[in-house]
N, C-alpha and C. Protein backbone atom coordinates (compact mmCIF):
# COMPACT_ATOMS: atom_id res chain seq x y z
N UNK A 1 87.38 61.72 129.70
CA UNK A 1 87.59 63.17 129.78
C UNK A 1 89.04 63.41 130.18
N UNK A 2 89.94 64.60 129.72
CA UNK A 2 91.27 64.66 129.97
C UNK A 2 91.18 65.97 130.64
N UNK A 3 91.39 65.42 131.85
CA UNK A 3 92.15 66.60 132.88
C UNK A 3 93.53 67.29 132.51
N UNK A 4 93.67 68.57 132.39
CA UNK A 4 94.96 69.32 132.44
C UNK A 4 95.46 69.56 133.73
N UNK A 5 96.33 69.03 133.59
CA UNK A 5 97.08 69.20 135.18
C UNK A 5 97.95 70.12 135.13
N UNK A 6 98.56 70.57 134.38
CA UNK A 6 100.28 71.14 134.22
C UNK A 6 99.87 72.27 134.90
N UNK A 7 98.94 72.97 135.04
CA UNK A 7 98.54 74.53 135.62
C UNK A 7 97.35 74.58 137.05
N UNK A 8 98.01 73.43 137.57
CA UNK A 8 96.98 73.38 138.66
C UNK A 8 97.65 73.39 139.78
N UNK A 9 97.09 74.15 140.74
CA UNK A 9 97.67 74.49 141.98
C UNK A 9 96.97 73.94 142.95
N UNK A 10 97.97 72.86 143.97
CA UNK A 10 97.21 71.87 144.56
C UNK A 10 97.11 72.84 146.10
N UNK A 11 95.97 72.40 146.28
CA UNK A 11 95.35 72.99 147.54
C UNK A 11 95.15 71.91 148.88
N UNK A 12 95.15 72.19 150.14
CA UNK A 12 94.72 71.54 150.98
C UNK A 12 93.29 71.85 150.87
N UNK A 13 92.61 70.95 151.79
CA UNK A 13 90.73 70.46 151.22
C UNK A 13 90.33 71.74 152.73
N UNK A 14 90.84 72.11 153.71
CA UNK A 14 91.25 72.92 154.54
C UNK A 14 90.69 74.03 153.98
N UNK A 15 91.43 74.28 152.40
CA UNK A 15 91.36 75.91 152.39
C UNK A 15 89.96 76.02 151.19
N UNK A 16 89.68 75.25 150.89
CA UNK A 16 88.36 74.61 150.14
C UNK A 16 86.88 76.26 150.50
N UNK A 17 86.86 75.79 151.67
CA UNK A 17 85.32 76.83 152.40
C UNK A 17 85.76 78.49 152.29
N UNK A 18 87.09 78.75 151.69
CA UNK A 18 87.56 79.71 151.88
C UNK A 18 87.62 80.27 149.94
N UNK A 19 87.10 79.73 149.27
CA UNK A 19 87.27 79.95 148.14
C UNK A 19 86.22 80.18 147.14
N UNK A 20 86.37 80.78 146.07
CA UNK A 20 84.76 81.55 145.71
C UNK A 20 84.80 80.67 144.38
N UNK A 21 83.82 80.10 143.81
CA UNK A 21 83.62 79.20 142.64
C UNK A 21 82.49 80.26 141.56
N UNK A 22 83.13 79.56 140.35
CA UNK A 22 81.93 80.44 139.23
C UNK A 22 80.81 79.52 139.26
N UNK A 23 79.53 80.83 138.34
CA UNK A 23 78.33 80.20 138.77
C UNK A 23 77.69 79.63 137.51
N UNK A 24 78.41 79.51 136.73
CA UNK A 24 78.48 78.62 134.76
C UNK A 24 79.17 77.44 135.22
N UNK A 25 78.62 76.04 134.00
CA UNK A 25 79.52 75.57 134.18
C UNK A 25 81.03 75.10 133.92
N UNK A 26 81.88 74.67 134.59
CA UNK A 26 82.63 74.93 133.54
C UNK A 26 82.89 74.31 132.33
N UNK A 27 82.42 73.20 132.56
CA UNK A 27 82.24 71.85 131.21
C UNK A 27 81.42 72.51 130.10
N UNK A 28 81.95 72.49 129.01
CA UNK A 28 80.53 73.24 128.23
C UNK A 28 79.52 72.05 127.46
N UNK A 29 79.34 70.90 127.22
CA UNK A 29 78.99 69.86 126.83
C UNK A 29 77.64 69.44 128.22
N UNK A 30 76.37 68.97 127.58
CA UNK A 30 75.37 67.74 128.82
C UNK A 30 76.68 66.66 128.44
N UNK A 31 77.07 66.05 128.10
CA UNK A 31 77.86 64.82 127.71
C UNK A 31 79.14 64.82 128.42
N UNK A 32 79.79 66.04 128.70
CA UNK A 32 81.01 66.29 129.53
C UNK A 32 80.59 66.00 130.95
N UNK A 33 79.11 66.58 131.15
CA UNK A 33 78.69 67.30 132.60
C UNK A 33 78.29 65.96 133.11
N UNK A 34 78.04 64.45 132.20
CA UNK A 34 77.03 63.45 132.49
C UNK A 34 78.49 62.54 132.94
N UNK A 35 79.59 62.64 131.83
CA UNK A 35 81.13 62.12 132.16
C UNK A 35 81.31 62.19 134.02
N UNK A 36 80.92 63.28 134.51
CA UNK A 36 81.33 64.31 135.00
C UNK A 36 80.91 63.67 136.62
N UNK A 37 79.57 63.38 136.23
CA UNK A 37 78.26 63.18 137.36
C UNK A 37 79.05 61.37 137.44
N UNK A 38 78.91 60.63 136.42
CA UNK A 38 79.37 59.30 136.72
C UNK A 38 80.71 59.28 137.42
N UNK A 39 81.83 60.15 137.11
CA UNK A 39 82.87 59.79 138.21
C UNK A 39 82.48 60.27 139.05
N UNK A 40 81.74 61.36 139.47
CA UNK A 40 81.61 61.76 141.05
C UNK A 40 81.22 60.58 141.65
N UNK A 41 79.75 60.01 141.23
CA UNK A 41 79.68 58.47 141.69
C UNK A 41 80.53 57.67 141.78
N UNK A 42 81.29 57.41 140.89
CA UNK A 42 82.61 55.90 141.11
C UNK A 42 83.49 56.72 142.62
N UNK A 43 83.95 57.81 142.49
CA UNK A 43 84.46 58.68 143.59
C UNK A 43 83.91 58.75 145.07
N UNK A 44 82.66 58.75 145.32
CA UNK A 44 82.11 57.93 146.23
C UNK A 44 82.21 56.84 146.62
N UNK A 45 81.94 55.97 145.71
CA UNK A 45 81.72 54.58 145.80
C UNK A 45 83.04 53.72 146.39
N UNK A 46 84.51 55.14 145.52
CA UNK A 46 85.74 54.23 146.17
C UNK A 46 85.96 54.96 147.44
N UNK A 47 85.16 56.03 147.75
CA UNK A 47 85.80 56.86 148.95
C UNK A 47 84.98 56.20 150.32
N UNK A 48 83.38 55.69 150.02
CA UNK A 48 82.51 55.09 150.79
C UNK A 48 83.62 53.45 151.05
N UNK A 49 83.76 52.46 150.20
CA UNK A 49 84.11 51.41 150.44
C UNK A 49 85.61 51.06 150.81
N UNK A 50 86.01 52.07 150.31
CA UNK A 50 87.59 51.81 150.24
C UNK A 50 88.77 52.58 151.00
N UNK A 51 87.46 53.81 150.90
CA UNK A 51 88.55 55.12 151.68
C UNK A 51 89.93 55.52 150.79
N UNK A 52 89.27 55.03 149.57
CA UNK A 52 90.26 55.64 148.49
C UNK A 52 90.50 57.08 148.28
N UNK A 53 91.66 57.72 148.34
CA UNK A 53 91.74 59.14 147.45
C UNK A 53 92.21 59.14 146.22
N UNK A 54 91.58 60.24 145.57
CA UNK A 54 91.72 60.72 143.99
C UNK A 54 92.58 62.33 144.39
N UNK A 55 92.39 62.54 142.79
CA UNK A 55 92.51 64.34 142.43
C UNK A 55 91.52 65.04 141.76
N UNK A 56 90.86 65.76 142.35
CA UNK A 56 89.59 66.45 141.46
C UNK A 56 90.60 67.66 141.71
N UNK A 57 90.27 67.62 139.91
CA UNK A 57 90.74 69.27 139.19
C UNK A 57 89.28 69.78 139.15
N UNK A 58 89.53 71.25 139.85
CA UNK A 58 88.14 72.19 140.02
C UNK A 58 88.88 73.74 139.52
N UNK A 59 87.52 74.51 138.94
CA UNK A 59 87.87 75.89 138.86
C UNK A 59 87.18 77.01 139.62
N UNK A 60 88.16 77.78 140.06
CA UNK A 60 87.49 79.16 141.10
C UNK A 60 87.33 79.94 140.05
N UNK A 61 86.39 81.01 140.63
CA UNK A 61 85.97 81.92 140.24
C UNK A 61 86.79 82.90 139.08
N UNK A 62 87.73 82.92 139.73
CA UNK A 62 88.55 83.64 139.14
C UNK A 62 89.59 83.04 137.55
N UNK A 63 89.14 81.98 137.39
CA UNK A 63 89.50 81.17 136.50
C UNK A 63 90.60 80.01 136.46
N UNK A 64 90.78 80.24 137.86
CA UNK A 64 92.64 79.44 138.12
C UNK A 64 92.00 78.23 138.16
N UNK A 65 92.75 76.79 137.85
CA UNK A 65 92.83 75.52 138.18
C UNK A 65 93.23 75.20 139.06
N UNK A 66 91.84 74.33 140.31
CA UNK A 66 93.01 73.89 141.40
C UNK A 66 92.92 72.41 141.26
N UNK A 67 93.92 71.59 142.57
CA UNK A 67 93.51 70.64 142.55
C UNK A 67 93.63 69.79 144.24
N UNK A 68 93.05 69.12 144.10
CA UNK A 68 93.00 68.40 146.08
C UNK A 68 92.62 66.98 146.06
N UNK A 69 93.68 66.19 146.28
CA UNK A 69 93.50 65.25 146.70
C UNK A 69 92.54 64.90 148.09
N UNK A 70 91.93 63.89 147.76
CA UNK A 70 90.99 63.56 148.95
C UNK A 70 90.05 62.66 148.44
N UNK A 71 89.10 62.66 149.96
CA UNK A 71 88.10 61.56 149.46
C UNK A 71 86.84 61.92 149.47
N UNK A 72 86.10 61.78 148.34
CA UNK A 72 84.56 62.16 147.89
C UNK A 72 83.62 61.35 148.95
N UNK A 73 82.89 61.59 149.93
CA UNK A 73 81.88 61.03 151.10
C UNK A 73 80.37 61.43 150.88
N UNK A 74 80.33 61.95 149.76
CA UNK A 74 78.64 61.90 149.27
C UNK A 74 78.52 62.85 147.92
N UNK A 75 77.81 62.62 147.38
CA UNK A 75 77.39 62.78 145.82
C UNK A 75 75.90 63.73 145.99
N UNK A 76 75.86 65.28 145.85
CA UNK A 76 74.21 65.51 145.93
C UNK A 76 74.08 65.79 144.72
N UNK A 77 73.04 66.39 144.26
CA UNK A 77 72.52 67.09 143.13
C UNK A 77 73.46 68.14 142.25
N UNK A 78 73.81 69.27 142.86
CA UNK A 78 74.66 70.18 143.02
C UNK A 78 76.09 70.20 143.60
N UNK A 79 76.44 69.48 144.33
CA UNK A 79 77.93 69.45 144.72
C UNK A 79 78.27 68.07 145.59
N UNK A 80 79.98 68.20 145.58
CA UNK A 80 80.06 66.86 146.46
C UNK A 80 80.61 67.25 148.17
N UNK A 81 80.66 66.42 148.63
CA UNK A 81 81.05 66.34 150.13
C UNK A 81 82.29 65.75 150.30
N UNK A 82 83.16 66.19 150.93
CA UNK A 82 84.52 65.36 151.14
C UNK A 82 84.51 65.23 152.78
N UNK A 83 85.30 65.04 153.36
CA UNK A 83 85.46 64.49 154.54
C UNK A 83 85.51 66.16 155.47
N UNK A 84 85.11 66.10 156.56
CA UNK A 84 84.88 67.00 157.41
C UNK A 84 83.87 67.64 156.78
N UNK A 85 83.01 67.38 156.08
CA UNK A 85 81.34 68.31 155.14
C UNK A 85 81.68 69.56 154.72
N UNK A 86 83.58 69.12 153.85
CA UNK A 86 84.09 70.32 153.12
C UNK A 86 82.84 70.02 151.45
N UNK A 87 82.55 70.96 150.81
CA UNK A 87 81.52 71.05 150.03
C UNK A 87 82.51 71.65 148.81
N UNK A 88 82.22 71.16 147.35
CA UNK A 88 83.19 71.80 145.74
C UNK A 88 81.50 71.75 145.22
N UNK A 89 80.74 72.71 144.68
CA UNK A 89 79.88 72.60 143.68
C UNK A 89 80.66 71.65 142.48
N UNK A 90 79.59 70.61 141.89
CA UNK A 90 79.37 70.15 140.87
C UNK A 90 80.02 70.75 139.35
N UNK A 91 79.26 72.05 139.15
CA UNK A 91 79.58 72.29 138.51
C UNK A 91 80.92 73.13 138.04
N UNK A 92 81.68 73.47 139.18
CA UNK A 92 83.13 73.75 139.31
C UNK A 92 83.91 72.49 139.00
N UNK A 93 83.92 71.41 138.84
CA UNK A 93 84.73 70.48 138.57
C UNK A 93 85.07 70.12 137.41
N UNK A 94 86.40 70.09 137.44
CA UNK A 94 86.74 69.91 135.59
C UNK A 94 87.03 68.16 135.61
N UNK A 95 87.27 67.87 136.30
CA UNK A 95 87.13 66.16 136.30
C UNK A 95 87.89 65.56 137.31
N UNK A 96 88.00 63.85 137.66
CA UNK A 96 88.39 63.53 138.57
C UNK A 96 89.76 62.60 138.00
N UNK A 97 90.75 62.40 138.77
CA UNK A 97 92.14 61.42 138.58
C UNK A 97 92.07 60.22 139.06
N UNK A 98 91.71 59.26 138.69
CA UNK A 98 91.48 57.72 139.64
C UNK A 98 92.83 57.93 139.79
N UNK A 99 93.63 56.88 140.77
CA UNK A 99 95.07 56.66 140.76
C UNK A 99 94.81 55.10 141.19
């Protein structure tokens, strides 16, 4: 999956609980959304073992691209968890940046 970066405004994970997400998703594809669900897992898996950070590009409500480095600390159904039980719905995420 190819993340667009050029129009993304990087955020601290801080200002995360303070921000309103749409309620579609934004991926329009099951096949994007399944892309989507497997990196959140690998994103865990390096944030659980490794304490690795990435870049998840996500979209607010309002349509802007953001983006926040950090580390993914649990995978639910509906959204992920980053460190301090800051919360991004699932389906706001346009994809993740291994580095």
């Amino acid at each position: 999956m190819q993340v667009v970066t050029q129009s993304a405004e990087t955020v601290a994970k801080e200002t995360i609980p303070t921000l309103r997400f749409p309620h579609e998703d934004v991926l329009p594809t099951a096949a994007e959304q399944k892309v989507r669900r497997f990196d959140a897992e690998r994103a865990c898996a390096l944030g659980n073992n490794y304490h690795g950070k990435l870049d998840i590009y996500f979209q607010t409500d309002d349509g802007n691209v953001k983006r926040v480095q950090t580390t993914v600390w649990a995978v639910h159904e509906s959204y992920i968890t980053l460190k301090a039980g800051i919360t991004i719905p699932l389906n706001a995420i346009i994809g993740f940046d291994f580095y």
